[in-house]
Protein backbone atom coordinates (compact mmCIF):
# COMPACT_ATOMS: atom_id res chain seq x y z
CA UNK A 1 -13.83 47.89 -6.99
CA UNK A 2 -13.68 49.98 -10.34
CA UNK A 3 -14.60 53.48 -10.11
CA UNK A 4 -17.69 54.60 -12.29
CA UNK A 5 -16.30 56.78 -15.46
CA UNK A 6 -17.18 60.55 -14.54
CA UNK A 7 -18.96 61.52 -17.87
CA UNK A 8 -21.32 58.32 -17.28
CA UNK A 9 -22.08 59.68 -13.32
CA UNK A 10 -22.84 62.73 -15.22
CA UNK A 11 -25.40 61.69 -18.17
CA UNK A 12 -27.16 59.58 -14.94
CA UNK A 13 -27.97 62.67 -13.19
CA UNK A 14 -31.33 64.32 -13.28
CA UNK A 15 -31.55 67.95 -14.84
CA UNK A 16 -34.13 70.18 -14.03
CA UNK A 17 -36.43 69.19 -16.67
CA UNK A 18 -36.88 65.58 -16.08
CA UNK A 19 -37.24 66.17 -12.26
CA UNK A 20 -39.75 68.64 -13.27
CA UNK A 21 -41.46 66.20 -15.34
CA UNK A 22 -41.53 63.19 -12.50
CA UNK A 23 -43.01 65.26 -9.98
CA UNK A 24 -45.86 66.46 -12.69
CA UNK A 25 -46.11 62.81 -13.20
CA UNK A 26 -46.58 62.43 -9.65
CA UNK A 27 -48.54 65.19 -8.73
CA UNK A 28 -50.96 63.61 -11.37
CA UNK A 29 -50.77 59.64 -9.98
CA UNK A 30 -51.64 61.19 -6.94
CA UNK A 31 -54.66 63.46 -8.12
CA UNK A 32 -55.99 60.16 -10.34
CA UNK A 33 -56.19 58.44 -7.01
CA UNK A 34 -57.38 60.93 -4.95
CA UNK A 35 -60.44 61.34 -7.76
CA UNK A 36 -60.76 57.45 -7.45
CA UNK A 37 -61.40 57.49 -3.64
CA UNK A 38 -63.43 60.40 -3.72
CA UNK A 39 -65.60 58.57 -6.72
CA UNK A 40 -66.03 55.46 -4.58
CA UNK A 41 -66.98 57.15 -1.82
CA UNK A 42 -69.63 58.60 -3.53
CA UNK A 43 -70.83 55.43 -4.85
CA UNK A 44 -71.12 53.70 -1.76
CA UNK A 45 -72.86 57.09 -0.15
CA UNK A 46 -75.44 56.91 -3.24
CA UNK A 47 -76.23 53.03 -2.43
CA UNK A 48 -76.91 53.78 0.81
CA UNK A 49 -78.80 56.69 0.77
CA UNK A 50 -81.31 54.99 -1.88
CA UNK A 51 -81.77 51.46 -0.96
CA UNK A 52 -85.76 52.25 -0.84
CA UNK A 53 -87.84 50.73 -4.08
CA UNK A 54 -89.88 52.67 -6.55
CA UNK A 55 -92.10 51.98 -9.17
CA UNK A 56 -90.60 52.09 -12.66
CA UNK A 57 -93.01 52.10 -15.65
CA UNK A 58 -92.29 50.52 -18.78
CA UNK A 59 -93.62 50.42 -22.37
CA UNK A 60 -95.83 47.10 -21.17
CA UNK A 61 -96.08 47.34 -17.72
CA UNK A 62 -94.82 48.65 -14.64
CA UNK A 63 -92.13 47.03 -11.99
CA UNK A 64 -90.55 48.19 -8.91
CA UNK A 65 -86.64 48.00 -8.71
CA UNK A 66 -84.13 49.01 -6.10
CA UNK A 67 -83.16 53.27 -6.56
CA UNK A 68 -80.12 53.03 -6.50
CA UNK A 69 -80.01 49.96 -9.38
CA UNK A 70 -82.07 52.78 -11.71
CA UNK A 71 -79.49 55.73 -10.91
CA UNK A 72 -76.62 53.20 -11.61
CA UNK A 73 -78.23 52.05 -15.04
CA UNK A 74 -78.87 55.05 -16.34
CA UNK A 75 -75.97 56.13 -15.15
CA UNK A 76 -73.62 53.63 -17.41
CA UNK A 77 -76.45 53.48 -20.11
CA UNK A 78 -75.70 57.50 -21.09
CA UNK A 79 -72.01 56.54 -20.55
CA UNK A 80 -72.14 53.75 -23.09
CA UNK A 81 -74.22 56.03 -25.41
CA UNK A 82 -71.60 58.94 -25.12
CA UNK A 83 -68.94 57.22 -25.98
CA UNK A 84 -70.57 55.47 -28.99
CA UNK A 85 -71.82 58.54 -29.98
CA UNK A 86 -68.09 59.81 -29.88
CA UNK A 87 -66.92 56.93 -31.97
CA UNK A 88 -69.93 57.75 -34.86
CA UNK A 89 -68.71 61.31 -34.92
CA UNK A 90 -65.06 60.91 -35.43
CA UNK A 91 -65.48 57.97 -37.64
CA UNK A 92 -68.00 60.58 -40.17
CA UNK A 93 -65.66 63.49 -39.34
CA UNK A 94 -62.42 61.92 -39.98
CA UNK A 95 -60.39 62.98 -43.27
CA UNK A 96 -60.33 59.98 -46.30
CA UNK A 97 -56.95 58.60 -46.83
């Protein structure tokens, strides 16, 4: 077997930078998913805690729907709206080319 050139060993090694960089990175992945359980645990808390219906009036008329369907609807409805919202204002604010 062929021994590996030293300066090649060398450039392969990790300095101090890039290891502090992965573990950032890692530190991160694991916060993301630690956000992600704790999210979906709230969800499924929410959906059980508000199964009961209620009476939601409209323009022409009145219905009753499931709680937890109005929380989540409203919910990604002022999502939706934030985010076009965001779009509208950097689109009007952005510099002409």
């Amino acid at each position: 077997m062929m021994s590996a050139d030293p300066k090649e060993t060398a450039s392969r090694t990790e300095g101090p930078h890039e290891r502090s960089a992965r573990h950032v990175r890692r530190a991160r992945s694991y916060a993301w998913a630690l956000l992600l359980v704790v999210t979906l645990v709230a969800v499924v808390i929410l959906v059980v805690e508000n199964t009961r219906r209620v009476r939601v009036g409209w323009i022409f008329g009145y219905s009753r729907i499931s709680l937890v369907f109005l929380i989540l609807f409203a919910a990604i409805l002022g999502w939706l709206l934030g985010m076009a919202t965001s779009i509208i204002f950097r689109r009007r604010t952005r510099r002409p080319r």
